[in-house]
C-alpha atoms as a PDB file:
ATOM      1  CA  UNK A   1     -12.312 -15.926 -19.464  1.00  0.00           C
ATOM      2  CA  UNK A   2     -10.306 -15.654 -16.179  1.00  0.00           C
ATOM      3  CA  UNK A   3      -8.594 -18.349 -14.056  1.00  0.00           C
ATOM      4  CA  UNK A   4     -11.539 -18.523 -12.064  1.00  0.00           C
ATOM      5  CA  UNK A   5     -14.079 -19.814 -14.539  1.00  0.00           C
ATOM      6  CA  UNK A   6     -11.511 -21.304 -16.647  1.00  0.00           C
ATOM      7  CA  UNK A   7      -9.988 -23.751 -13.892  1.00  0.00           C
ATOM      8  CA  UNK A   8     -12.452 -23.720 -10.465  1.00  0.00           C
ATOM      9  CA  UNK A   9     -13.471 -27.242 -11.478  1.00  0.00           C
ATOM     10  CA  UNK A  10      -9.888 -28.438 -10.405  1.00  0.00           C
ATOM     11  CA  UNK A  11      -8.957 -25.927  -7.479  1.00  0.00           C
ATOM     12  CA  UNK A  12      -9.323 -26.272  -4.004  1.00  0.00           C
ATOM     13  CA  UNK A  13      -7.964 -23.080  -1.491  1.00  0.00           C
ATOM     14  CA  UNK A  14      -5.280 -26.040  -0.643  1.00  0.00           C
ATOM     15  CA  UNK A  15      -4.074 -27.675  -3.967  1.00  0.00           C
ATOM     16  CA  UNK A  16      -1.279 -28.655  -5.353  1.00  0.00           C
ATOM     17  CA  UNK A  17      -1.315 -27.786  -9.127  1.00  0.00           C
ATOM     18  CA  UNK A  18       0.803 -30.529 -10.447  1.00  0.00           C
ATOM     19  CA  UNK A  19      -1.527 -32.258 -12.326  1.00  0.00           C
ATOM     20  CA  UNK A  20      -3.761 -29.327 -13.241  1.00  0.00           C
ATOM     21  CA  UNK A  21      -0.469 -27.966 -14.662  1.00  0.00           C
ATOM     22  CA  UNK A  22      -0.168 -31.287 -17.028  1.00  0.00           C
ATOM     23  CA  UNK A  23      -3.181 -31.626 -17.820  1.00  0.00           C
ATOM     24  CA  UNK A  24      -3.897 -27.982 -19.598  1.00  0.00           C
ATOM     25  CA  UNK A  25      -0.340 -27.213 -20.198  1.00  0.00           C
ATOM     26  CA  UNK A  26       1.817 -30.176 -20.768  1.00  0.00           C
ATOM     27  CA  UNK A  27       2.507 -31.015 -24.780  1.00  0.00           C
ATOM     28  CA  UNK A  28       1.187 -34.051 -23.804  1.00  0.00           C
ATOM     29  CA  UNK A  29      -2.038 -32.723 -23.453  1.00  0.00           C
ATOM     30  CA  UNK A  30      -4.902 -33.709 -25.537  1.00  0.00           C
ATOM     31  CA  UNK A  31      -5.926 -30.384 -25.512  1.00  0.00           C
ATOM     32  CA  UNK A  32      -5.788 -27.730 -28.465  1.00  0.00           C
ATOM     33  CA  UNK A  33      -2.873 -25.745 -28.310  1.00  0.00           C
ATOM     34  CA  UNK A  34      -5.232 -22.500 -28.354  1.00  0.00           C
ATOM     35  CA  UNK A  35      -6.860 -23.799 -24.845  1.00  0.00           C
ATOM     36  CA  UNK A  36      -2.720 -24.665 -23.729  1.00  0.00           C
ATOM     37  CA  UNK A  37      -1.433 -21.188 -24.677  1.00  0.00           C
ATOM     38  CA  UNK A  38      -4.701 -19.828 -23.225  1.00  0.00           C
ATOM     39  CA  UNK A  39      -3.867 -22.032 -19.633  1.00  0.00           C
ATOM     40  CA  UNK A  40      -0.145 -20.917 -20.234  1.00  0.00           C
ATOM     41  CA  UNK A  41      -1.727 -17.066 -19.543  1.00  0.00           C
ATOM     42  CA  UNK A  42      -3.694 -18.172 -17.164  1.00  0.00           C
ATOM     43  CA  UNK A  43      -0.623 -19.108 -14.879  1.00  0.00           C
ATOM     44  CA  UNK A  44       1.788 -16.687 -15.996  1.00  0.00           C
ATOM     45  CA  UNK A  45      -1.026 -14.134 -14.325  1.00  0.00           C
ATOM     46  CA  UNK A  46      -1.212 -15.771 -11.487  1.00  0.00           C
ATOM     47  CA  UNK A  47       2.246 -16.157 -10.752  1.00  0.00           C
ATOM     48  CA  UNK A  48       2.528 -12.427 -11.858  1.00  0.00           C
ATOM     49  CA  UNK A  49      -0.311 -11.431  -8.984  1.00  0.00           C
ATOM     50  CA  UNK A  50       1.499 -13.663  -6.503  1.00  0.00           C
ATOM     51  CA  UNK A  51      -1.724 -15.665  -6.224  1.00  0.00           C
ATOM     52  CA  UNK A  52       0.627 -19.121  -6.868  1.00  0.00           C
ATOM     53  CA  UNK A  53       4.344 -19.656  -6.732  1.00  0.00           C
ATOM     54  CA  UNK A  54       6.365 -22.804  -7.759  1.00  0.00           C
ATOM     55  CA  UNK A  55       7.071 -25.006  -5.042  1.00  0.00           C
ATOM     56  CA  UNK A  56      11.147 -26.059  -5.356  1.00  0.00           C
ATOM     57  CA  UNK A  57      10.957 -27.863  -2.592  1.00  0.00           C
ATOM     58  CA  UNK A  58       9.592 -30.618  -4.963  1.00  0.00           C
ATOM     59  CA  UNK A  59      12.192 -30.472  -7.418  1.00  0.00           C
ATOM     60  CA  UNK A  60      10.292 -29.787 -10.581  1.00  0.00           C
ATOM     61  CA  UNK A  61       8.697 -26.828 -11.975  1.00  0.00           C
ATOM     62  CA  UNK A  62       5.045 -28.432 -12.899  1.00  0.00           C
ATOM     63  CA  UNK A  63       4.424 -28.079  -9.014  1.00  0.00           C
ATOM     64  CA  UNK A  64       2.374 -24.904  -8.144  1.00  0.00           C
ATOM     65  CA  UNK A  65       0.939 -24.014  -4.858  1.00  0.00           C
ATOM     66  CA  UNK A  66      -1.605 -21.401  -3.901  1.00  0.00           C
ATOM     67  CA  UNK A  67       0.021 -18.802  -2.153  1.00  0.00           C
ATOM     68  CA  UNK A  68      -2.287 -16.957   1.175  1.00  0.00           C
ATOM     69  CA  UNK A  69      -3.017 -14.021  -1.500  1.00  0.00           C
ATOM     70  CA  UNK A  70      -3.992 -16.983  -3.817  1.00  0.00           C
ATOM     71  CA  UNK A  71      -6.326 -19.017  -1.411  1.00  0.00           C
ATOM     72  CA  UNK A  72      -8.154 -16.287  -0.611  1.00  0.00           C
ATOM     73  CA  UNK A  73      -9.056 -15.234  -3.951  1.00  0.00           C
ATOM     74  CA  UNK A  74     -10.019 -18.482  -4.787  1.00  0.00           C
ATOM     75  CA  UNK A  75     -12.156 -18.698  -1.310  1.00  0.00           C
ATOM     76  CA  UNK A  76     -13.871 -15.598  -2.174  1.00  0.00           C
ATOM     77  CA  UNK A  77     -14.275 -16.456  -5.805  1.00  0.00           C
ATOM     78  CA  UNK A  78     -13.084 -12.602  -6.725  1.00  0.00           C
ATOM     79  CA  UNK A  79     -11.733 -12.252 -10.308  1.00  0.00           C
ATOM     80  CA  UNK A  80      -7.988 -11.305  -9.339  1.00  0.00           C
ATOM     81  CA  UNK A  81      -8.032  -8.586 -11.929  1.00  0.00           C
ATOM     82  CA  UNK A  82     -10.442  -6.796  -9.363  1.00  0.00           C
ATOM     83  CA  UNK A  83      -8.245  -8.448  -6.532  1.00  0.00           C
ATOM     84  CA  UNK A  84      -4.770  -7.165  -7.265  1.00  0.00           C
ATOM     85  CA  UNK A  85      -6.307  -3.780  -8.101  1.00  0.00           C
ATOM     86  CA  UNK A  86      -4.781  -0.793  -6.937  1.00  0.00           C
ATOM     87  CA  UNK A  87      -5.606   3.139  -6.984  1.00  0.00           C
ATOM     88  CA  UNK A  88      -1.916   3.723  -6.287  1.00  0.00           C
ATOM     89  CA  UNK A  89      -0.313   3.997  -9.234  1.00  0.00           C
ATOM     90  CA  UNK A  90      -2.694   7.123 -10.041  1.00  0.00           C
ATOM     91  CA  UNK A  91      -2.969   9.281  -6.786  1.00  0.00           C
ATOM     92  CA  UNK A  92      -0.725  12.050  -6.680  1.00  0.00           C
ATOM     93  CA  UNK A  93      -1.695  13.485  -3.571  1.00  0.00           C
ATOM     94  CA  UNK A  94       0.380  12.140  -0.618  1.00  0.00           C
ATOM     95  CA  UNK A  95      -1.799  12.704   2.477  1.00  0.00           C
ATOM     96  CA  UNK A  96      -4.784  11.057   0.292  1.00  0.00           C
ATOM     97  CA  UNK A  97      -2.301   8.218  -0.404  1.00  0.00           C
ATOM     98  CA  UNK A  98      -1.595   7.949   3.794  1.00  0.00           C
ATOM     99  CA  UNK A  99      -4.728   8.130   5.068  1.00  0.00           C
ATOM    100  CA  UNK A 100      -6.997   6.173   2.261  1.00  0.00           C
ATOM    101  CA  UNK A 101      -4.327   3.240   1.104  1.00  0.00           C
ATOM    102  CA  UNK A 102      -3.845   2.052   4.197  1.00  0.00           C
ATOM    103  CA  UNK A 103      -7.816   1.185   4.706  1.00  0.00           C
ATOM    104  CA  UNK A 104      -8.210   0.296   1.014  1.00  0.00           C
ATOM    105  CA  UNK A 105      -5.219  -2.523   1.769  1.00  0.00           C
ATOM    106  CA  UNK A 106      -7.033  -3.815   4.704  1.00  0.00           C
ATOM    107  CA  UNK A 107     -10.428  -4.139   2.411  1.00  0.00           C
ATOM    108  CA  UNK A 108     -12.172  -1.347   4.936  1.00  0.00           C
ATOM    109  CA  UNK A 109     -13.713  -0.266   1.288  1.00  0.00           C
ATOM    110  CA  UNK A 110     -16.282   2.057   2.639  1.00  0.00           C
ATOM    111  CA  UNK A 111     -14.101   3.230   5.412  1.00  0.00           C
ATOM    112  CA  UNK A 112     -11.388   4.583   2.984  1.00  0.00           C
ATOM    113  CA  UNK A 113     -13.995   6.301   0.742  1.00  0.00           C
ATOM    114  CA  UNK A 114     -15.546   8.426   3.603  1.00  0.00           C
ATOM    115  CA  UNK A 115     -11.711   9.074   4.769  1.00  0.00           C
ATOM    116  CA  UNK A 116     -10.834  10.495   1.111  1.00  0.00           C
ATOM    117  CA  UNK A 117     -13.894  12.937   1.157  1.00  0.00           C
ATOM    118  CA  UNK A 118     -13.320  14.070   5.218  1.00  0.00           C
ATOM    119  CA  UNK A 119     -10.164  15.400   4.073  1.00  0.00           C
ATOM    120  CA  UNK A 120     -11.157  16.419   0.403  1.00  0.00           C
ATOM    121  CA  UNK A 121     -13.691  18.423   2.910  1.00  0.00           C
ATOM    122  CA  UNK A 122     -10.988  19.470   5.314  1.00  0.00           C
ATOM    123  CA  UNK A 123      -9.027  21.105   2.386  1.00  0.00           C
ATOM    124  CA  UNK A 124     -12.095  22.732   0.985  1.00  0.00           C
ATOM    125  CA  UNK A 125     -12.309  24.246   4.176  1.00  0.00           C
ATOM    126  CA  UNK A 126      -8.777  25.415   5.090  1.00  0.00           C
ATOM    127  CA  UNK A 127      -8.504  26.619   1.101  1.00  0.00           C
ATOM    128  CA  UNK A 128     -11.972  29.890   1.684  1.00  0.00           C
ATOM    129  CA  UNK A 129     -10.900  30.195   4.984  1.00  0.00           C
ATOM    130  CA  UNK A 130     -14.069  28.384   6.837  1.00  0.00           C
ATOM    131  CA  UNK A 131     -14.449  27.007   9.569  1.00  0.00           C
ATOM    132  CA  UNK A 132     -15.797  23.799  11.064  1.00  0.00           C
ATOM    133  CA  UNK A 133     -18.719  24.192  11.165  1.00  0.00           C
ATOM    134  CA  UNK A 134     -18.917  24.164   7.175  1.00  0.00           C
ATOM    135  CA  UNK A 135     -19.287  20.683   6.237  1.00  0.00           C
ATOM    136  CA  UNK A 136     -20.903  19.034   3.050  1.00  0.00           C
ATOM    137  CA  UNK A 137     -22.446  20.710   0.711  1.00  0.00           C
ATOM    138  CA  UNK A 138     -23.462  23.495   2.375  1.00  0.00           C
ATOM    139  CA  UNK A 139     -19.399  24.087   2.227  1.00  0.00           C
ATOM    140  CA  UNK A 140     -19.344  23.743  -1.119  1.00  0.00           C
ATOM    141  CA  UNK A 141     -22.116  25.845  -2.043  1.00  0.00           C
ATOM    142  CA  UNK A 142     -19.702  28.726   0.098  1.00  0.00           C
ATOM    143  CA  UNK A 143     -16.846  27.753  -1.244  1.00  0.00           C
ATOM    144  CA  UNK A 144     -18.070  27.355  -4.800  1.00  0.00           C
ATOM    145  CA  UNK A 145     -21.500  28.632  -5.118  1.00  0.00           C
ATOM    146  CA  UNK A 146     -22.639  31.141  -8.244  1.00  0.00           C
ATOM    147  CA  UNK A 147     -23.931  33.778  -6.131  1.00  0.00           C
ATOM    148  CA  UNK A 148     -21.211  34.541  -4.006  1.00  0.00           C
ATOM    149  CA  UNK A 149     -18.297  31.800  -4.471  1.00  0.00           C
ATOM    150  CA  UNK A 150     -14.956  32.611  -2.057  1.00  0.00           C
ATOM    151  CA  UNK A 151     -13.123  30.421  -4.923  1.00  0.00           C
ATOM    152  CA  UNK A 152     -12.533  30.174  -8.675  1.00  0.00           C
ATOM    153  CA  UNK A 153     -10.627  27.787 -10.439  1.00  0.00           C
ATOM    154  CA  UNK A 154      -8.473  29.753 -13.002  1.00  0.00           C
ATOM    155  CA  UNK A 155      -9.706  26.580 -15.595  1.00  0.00           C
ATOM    156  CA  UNK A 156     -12.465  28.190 -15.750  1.00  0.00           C
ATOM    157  CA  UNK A 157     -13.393  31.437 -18.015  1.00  0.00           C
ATOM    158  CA  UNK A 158     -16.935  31.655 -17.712  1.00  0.00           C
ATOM    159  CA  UNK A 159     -20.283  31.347 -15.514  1.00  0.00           C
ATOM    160  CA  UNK A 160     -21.380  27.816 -17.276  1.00  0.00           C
ATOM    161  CA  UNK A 161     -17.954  26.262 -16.295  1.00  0.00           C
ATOM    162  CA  UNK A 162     -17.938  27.899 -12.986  1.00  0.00           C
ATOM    163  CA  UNK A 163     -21.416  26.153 -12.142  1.00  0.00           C
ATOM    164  CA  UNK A 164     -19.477  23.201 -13.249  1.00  0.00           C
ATOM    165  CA  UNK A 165     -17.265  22.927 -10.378  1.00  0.00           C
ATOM    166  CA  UNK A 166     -19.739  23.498  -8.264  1.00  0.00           C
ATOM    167  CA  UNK A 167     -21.616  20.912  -9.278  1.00  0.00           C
ATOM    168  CA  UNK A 168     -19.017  18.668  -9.437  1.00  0.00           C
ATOM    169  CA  UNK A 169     -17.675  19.366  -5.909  1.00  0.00           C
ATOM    170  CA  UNK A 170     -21.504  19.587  -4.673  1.00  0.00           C
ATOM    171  CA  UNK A 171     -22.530  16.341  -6.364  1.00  0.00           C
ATOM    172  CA  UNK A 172     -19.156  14.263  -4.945  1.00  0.00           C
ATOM    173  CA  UNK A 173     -20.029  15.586  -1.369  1.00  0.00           C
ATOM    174  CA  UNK A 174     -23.581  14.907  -1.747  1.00  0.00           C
ATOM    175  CA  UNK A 175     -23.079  11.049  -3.143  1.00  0.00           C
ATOM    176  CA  UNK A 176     -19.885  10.178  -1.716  1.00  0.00           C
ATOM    177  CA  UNK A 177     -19.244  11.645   1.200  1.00  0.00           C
ATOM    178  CA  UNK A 178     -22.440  11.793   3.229  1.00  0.00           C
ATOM    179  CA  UNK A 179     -24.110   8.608   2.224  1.00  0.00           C
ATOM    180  CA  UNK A 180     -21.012   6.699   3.950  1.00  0.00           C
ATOM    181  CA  UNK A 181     -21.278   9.133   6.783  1.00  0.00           C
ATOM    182  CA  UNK A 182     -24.608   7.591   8.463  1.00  0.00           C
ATOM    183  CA  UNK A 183     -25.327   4.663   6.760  1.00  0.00           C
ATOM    184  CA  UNK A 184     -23.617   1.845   5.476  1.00  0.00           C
ATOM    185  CA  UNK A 185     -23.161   1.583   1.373  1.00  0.00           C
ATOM    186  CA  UNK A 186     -23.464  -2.000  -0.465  1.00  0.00           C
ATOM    187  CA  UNK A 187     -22.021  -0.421  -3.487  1.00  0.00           C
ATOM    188  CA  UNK A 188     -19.006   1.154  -1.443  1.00  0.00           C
ATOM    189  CA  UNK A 189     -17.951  -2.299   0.004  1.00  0.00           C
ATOM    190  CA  UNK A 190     -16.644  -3.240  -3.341  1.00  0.00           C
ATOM    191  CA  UNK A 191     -12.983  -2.658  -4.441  1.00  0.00           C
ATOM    192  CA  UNK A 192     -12.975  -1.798  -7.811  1.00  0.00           C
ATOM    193  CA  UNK A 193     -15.955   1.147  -6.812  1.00  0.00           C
ATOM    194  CA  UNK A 194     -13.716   1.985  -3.752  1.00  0.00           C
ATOM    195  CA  UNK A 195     -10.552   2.461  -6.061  1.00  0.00           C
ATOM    196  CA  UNK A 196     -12.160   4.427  -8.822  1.00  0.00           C
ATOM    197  CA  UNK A 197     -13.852   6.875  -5.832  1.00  0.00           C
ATOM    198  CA  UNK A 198     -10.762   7.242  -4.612  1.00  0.00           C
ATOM    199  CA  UNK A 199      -8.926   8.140  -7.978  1.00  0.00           C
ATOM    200  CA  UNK A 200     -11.842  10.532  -8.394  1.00  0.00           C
ATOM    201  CA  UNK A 201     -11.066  12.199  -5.017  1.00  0.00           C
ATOM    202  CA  UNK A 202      -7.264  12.837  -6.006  1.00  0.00           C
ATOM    203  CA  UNK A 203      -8.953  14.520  -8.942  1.00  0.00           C
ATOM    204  CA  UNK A 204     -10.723  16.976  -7.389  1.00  0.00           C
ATOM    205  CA  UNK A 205      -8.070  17.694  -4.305  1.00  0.00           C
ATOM    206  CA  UNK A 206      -5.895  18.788  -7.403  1.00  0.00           C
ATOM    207  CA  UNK A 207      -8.221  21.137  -8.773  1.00  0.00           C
ATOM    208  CA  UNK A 208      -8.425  22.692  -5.799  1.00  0.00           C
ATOM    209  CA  UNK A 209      -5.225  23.067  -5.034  1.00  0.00           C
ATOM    210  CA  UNK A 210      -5.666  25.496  -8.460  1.00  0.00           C
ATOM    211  CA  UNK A 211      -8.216  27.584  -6.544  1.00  0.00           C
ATOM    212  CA  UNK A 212      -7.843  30.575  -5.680  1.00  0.00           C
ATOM    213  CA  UNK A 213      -9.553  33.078  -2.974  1.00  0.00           C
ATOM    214  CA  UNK A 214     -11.708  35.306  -4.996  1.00  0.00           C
END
């Protein structure tokens, strides 16, 4: 159970967390000391995601206050494992980390998915030499394509894993990038979805930097 469901009956976006902090950690509490070392989690999360921070201003450590990362997690009701999450950690590529983070940081979820596939598409391109008037999957199906592919992936070392990348290329262009490219998404508003699509993306721009002109 997270903070969220654990504690919202006590929490406003503007509390103090004094007594919320006696009541479900104090020994004093009449609590079981399963729900108090479950409550001391709790806040040693939350002061690890800089959602609250002790207050010394008030001289004792049972204080807590929301920090602004804080409030609005609680005014949004997000579970701040989804909150604090990051795709960071597991890009590699740089110019994916420049362009995409940035967006992702600002919650423009959608925004930084159809970024990450412009310039998965853009590399695509420059990698079989096409131009721009290649886009989607129509550039896949040049770049990758059984019948006449411009580029094989040297993981490959037959026809059935060959189709593979096509597909895989074809299907990500066909579900991820156009769909966000004239309409808006529902499911690509959300940040854990946005994250993941965007680990996915660093994927594939590293298998292609593998291909090679055929």
């Amino acid at each position: 159970m997270h903070w969220c469901e654990r504690f919202n009956r006590t929490l406003d976006e503007t509390s103090l967390l004094g007594n919320w902090w006696n009541e479900y950690y104090g020994t004093g509490s009449a609590l079981s000391e399963e729900d108090r070392r479950a409550a001391r989690v709790a806040i040693d999360e939350m002061i690890r995601d800089e959602l609250i921070a002790r207050t010394p201003e008030r001289g004792s450590r049972e204080f807590l206050a929301f920090r602004p990362k804080g409030r609005e997690t609680l005014k949004k009701g997000i579970d701040p494992e989804v909150y604090t999450l990051r795709p960071t950690p597991l890009v590699t590529n740089e110019e994916l980390l420049s362009r995409c983070i940035p967006l992702f940081e600002q919650e423009l979820y959608e925004p930084s998915i159809r970024e990450a596939f412009v310039l998965l598409e853009q590399r695509i391109r420059e990698r079989a030499g096409l131009d721009a008037s290649d886009i989607g999957v129509e550039l896949v199906d040049k770049a990758f394509g059984p019948k006449k592919a411009m580029l094989e992936v040297p993981l490959c070392v037959d026809e059935g894993e060959r189709l593979g990348v096509h597909q895989l290329f074809r299907g990500a262009m066909g579900l991820l990038k156009n769909p966000p490219s004239h309409r808006s998404v529902p499911e690509f508003q959300d940040r854990r979805v946005a994250a993941e699509i965007i680990v996915f993306s660093d994927f594939l721009l590293n298998l292609l930097k593998t291909a090679a002109r055929k």
